[in-house]
N, C-alpha and C. Protein backbone atom coordinates (compact mmCIF):
# COMPACT_ATOMS: atom_id res chain seq x y z
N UNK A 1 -48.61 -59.86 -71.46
CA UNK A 1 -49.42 -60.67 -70.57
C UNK A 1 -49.47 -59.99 -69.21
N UNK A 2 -50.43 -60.41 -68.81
CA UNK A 2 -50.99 -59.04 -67.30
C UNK A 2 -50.50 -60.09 -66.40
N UNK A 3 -50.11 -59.41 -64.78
CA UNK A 3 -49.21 -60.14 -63.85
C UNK A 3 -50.88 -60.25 -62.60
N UNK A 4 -51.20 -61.58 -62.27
CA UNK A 4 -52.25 -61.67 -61.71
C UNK A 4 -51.34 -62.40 -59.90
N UNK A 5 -51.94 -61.92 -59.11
CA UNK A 5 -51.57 -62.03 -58.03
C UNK A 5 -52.39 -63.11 -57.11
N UNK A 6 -53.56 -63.67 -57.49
CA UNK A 6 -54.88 -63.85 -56.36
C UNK A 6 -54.14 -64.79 -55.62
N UNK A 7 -52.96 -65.86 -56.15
CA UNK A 7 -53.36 -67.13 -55.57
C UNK A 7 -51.12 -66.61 -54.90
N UNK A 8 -51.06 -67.67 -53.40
CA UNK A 8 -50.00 -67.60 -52.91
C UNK A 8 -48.97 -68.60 -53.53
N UNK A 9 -47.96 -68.20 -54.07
CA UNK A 9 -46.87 -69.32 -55.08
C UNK A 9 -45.58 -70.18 -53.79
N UNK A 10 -45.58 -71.19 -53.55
CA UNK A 10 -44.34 -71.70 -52.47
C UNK A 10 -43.42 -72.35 -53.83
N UNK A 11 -41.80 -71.90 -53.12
CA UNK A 11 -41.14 -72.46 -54.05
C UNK A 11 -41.18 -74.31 -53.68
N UNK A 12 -40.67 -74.67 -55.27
CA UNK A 12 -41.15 -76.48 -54.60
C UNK A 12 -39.65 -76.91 -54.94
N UNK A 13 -39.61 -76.68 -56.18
CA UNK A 13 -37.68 -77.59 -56.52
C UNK A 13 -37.30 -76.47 -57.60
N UNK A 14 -35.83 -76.55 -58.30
CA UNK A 14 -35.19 -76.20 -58.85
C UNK A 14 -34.54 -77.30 -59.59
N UNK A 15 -34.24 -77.13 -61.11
CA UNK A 15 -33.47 -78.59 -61.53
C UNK A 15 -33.10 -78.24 -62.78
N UNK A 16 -32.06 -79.19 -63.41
CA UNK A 16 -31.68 -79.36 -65.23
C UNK A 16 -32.97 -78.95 -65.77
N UNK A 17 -32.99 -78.44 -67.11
CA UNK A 17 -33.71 -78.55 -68.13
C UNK A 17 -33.68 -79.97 -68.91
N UNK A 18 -35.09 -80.40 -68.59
CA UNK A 18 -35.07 -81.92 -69.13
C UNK A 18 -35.21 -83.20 -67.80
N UNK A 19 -35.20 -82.34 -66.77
CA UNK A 19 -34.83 -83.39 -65.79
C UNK A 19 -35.46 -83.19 -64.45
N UNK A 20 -36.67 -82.26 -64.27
CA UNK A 20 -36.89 -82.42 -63.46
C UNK A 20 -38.71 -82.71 -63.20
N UNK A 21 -38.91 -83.65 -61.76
CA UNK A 21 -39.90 -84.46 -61.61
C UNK A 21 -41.06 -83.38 -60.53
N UNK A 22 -42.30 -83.19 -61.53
CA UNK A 22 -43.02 -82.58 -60.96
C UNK A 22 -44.75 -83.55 -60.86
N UNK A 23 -45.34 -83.71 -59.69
CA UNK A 23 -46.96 -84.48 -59.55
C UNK A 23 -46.08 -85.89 -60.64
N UNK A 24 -45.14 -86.46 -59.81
CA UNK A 24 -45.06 -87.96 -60.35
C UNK A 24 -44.56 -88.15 -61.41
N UNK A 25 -44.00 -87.09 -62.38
CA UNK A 25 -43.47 -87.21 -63.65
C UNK A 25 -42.71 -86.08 -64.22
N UNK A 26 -41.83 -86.58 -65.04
CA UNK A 26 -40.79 -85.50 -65.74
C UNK A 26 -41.47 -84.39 -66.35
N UNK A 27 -41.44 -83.24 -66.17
CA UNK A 27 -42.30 -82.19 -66.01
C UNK A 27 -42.42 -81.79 -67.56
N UNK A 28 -40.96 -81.90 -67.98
CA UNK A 28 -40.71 -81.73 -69.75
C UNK A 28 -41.06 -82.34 -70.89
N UNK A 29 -41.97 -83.34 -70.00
CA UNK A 29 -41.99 -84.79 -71.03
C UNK A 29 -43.43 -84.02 -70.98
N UNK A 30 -44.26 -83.29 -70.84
CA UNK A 30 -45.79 -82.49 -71.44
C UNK A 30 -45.68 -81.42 -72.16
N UNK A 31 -46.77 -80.48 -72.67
CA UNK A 31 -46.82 -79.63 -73.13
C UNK A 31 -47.38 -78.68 -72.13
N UNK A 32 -46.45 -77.39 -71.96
CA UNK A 32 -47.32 -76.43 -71.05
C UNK A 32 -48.00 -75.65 -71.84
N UNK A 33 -48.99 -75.11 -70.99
CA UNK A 33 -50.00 -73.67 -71.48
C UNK A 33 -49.54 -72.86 -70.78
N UNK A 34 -49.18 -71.64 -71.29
CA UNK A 34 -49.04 -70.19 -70.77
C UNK A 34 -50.32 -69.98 -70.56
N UNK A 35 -50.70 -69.32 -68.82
CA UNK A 35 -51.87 -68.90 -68.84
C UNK A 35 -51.57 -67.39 -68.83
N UNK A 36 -51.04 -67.10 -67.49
CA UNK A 36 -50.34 -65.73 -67.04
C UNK A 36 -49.17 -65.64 -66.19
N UNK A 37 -48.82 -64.28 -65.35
CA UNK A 37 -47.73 -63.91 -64.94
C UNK A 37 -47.61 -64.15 -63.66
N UNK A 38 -46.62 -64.22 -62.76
CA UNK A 38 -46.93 -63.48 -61.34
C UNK A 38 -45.97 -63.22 -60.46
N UNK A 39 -45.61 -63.02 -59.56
CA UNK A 39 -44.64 -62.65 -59.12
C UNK A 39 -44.51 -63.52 -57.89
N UNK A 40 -43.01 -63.89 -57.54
CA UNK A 40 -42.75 -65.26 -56.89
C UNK A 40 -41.40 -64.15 -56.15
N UNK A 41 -40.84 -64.92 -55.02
CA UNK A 41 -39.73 -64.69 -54.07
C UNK A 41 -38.74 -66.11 -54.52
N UNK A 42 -37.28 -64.98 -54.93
CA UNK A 42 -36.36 -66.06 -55.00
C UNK A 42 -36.16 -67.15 -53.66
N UNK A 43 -36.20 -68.40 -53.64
CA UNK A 43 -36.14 -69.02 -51.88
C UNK A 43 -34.71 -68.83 -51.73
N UNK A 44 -33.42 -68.66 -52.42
CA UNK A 44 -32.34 -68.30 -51.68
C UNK A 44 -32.05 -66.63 -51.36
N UNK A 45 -32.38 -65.76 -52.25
CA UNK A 45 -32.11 -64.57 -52.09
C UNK A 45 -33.39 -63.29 -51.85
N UNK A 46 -34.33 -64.11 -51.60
CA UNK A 46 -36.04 -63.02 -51.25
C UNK A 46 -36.09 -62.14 -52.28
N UNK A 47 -35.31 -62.19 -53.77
CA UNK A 47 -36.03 -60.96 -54.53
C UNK A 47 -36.83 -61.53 -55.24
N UNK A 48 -37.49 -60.52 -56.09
CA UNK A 48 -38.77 -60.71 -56.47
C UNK A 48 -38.35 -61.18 -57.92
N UNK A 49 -39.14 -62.24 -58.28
CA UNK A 49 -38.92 -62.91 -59.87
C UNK A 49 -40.31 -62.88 -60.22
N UNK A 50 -40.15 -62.84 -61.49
CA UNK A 50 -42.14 -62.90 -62.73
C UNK A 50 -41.63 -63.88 -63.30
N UNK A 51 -42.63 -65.07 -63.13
CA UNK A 51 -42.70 -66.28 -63.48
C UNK A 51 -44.10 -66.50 -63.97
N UNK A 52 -43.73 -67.63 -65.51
CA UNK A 52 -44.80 -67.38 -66.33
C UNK A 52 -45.74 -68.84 -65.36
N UNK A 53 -46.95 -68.84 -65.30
CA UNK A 53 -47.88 -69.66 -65.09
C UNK A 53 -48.75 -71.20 -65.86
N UNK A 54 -48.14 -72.07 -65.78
CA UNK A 54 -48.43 -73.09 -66.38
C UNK A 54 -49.81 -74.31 -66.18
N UNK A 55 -50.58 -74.62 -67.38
CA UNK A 55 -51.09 -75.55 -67.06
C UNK A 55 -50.58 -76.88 -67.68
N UNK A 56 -51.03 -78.46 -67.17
CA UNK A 56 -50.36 -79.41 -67.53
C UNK A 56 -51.80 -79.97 -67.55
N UNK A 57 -51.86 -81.19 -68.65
CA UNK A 57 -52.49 -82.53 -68.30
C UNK A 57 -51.66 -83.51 -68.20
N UNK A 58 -52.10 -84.15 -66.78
CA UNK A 58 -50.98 -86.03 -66.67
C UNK A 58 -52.13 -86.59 -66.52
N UNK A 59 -52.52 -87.57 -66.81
CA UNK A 59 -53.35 -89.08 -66.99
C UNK A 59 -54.78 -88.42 -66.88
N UNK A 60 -55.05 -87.02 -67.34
CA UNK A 60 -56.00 -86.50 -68.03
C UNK A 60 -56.62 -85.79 -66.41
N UNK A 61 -56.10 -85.36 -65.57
CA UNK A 61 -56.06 -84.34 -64.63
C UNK A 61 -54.81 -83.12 -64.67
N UNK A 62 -55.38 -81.80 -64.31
CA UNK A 62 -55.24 -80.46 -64.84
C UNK A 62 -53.93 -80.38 -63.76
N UNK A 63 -53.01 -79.69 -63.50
CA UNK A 63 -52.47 -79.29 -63.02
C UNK A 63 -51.40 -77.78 -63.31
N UNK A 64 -51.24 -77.11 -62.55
CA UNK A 64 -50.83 -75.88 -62.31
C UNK A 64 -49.63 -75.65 -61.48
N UNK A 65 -48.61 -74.83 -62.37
CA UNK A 65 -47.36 -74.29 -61.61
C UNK A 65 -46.31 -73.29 -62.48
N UNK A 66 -45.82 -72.80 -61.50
CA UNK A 66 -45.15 -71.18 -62.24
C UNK A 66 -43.66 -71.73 -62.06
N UNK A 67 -43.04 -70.96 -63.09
CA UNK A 67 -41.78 -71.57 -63.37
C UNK A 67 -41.09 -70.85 -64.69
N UNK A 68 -40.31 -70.76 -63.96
CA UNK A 68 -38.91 -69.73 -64.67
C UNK A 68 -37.39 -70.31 -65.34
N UNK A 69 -36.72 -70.02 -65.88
CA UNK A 69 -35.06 -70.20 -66.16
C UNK A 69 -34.56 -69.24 -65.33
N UNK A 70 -33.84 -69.45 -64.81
CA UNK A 70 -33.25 -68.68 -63.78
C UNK A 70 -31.62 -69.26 -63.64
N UNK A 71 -31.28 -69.75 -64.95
CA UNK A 71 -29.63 -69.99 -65.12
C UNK A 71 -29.88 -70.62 -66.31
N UNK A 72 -28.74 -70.72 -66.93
CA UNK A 72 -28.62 -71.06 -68.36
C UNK A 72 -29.34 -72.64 -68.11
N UNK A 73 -30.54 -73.16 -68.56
CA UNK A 73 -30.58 -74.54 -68.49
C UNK A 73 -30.86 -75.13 -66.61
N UNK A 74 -31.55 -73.85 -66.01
CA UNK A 74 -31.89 -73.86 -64.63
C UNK A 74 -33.12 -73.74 -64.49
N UNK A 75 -33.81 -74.63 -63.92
CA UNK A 75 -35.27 -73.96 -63.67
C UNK A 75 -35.96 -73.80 -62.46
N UNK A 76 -37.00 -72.86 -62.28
CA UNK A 76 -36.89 -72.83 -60.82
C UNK A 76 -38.59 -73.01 -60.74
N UNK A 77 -39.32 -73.93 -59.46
CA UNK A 77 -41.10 -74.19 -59.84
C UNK A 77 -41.29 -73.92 -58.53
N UNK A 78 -42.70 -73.31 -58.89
CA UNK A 78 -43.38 -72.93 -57.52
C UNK A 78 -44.70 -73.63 -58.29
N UNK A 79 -45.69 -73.97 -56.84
CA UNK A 79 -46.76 -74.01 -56.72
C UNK A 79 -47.65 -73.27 -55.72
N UNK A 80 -48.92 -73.80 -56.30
CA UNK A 80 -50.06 -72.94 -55.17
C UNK A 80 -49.86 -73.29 -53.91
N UNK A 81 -49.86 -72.51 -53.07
CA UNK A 81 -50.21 -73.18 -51.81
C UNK A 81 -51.36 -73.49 -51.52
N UNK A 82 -51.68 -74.24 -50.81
CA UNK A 82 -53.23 -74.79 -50.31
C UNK A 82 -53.57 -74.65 -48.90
């Protein structure tokens, strides 16, 4: 999968697998789409992580965010900035 850059990623939260709340709802409780790749800044340590790119439907609006494991059962989400 090709690493696409256009859009700016801010980190938003970090949390359990299974447990964490993203646009109003448990993020795990959907199905993601892999769209593509991109490259994100760790927010504690500034290196560079490739994080896969997700789409979601909640109450039948689209939403988008990149997000990694980054510890056994750790996850780490960025979104677009606006």
């Amino acid at each position: 999968m090709k690493t696409l850059n256009e859009k700016t990623w801010q980190y938003e939260k970090h949390g359990i697998d299974g447990e964490v709340e993203l646009f109003g709802v448990n993020i795990f409780d959907y199905k993601w789409e892999d769209t593509h790749t991109v490259t994100v800044l760790d927010p504690k340590y500034n290196n560079e992580l490739h994080f896969n790119v997700y789409k979601v439907v909640i109450d039948g609006k689209e939403h988008e965010f990149a997000a990694g494991e980054v510890s056994n059962n750790v996850w780490c989400f960025y979104l677009p900035k606006e």
